[in-house]
C-alpha atoms as a PDB file:
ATOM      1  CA  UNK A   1       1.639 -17.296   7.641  1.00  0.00           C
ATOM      2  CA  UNK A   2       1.411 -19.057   4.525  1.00  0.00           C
ATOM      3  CA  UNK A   3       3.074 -17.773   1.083  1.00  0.00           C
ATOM      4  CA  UNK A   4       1.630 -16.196  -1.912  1.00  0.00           C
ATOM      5  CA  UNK A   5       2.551 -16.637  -5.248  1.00  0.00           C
ATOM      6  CA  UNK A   6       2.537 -13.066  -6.479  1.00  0.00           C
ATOM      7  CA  UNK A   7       4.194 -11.731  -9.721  1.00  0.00           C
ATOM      8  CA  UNK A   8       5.751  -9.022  -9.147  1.00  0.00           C
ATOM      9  CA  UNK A   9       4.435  -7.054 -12.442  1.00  0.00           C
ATOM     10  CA  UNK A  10       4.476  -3.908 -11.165  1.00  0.00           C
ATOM     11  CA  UNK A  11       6.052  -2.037  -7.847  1.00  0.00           C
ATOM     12  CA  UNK A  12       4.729   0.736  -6.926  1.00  0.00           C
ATOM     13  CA  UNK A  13       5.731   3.751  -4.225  1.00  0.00           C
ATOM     14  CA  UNK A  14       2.410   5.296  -2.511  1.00  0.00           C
ATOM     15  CA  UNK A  15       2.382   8.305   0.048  1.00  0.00           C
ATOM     16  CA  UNK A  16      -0.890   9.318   1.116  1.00  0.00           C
ATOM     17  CA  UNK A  17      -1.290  12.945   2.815  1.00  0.00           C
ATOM     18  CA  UNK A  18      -4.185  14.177   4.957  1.00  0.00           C
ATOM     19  CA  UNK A  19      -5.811  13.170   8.014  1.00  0.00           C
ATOM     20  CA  UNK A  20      -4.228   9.367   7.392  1.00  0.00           C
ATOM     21  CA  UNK A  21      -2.270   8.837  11.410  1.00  0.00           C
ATOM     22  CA  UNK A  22      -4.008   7.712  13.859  1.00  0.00           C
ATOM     23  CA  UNK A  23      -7.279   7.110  12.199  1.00  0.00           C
ATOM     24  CA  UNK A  24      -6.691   3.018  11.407  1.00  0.00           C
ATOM     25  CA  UNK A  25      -5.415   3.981   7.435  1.00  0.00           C
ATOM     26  CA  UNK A  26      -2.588   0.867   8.212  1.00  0.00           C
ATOM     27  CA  UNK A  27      -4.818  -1.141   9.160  1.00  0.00           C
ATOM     28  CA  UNK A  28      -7.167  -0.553   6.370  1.00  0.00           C
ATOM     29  CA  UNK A  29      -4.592  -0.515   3.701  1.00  0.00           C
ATOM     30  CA  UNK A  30      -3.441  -3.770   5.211  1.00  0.00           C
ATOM     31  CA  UNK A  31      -6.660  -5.465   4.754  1.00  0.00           C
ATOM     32  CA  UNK A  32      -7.371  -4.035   1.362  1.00  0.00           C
ATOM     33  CA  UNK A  33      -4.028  -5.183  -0.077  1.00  0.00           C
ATOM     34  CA  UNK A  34      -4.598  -8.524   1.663  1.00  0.00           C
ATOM     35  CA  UNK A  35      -8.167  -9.111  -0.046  1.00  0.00           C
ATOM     36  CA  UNK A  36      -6.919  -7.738  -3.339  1.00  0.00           C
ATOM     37  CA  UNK A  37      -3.674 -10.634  -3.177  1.00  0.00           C
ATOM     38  CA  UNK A  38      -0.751  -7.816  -2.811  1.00  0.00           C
ATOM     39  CA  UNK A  39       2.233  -7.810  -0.958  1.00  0.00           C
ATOM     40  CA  UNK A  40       4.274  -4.984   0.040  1.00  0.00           C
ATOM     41  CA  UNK A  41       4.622  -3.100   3.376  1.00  0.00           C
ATOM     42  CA  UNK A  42       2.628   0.494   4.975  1.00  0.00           C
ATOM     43  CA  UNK A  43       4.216   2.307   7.173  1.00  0.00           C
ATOM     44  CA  UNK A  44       3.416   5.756   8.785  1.00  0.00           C
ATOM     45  CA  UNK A  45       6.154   8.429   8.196  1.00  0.00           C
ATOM     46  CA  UNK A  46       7.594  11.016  10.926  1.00  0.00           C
ATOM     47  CA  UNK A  47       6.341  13.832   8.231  1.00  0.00           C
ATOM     48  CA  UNK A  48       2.329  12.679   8.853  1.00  0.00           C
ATOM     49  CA  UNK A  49       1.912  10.698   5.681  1.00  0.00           C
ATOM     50  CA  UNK A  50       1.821   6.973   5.141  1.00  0.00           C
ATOM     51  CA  UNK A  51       3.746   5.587   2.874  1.00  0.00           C
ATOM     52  CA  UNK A  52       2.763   1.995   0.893  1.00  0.00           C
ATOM     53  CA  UNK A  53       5.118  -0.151  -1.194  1.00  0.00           C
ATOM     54  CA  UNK A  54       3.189  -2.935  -2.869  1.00  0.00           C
ATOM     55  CA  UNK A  55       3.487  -5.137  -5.638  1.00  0.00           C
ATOM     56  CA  UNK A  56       1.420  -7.103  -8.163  1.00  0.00           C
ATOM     57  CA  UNK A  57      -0.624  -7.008 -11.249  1.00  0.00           C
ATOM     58  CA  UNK A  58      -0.894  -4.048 -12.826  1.00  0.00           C
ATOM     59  CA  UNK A  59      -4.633  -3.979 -13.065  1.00  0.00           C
ATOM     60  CA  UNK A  60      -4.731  -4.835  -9.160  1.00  0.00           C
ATOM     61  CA  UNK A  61      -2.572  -2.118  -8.327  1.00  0.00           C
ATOM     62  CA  UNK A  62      -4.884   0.052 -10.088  1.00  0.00           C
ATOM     63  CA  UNK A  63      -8.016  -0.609  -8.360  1.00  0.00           C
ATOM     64  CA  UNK A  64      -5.682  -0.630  -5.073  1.00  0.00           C
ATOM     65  CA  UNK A  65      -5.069   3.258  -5.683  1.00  0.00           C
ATOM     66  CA  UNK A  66      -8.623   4.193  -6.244  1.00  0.00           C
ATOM     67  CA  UNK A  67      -9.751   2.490  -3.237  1.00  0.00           C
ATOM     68  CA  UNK A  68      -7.020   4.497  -1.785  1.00  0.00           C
ATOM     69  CA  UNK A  69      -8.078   7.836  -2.781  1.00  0.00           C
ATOM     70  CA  UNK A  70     -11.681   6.895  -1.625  1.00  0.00           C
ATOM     71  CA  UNK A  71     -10.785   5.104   1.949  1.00  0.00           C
ATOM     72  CA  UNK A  72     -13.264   5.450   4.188  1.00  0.00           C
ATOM     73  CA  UNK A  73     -10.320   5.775   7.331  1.00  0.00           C
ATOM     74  CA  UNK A  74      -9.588   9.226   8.069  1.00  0.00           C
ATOM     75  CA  UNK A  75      -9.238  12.053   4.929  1.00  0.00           C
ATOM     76  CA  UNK A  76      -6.725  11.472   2.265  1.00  0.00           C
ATOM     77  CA  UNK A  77      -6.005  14.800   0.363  1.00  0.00           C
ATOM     78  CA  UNK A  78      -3.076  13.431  -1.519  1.00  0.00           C
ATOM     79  CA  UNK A  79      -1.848  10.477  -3.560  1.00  0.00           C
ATOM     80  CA  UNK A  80       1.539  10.235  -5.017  1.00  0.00           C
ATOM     81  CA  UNK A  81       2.322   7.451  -6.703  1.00  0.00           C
ATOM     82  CA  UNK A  82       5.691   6.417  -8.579  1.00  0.00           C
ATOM     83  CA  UNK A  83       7.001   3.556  -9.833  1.00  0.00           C
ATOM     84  CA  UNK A  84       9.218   1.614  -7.887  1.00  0.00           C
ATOM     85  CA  UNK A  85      11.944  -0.748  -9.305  1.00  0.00           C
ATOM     86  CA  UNK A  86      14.620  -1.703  -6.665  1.00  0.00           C
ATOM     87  CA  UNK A  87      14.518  -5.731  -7.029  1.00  0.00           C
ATOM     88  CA  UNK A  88      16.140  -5.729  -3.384  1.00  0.00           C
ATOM     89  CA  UNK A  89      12.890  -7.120  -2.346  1.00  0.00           C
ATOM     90  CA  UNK A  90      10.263  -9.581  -3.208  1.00  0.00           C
ATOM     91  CA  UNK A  91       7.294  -9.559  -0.414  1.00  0.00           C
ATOM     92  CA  UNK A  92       5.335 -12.446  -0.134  1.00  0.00           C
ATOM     93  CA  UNK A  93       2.489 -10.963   1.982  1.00  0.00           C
ATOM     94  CA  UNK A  94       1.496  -7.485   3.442  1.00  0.00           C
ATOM     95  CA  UNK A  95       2.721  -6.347   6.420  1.00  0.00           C
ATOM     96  CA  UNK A  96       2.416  -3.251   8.444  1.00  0.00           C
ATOM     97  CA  UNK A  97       5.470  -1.459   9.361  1.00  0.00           C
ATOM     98  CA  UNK A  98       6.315   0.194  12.762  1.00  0.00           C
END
């Protein structure tokens, strides 16, 4: 896999609720952050939600939560969405989680 320049701008925690295991929602956020030039990591979590971390320009990230709200895998109910700012980690690329 090749690298990505990506500023890391902004970091941001997601967790989306609903019907969002087992209906492709990884695989969809995976693709959607991929087009849109983020990197981060989604993962599902053992309380039924899936969780994103992803960073890049602000305005990016933006548009990345509204498609999020409006994904057309499964039924998302609920986005939460805080800021996350733990430099531990700079992610080149998207990558899904097990």
């Amino acid at each position: 896999m090749g690298e990505t320049n990506l500023t890391a701008d902004e970091r941001l925690c997601i967790h989306l609720a609903g019907i969002v295991q087992g209906v492709g929602m990884r695989y969809f956020v995976k693709d959607l952050a991929g087009k849109m030039g983020l990197g981060g990591f989604v993962q599902n979590t053992p309380d039924g939600r899936v969780k994103c971390m992803v960073q890049g320009d602000k305005a990016k990230l933006e548009l990345f939560v509204t498609a999020l709200k409006n994904a057309p895998r499964g039924r998302v109910t609920d986005v939460t969405v805080e800021p996350y700012t733990a430099v531990a980690e700079v992610f080149s690329h998207f990558d899904i989680r097990y």
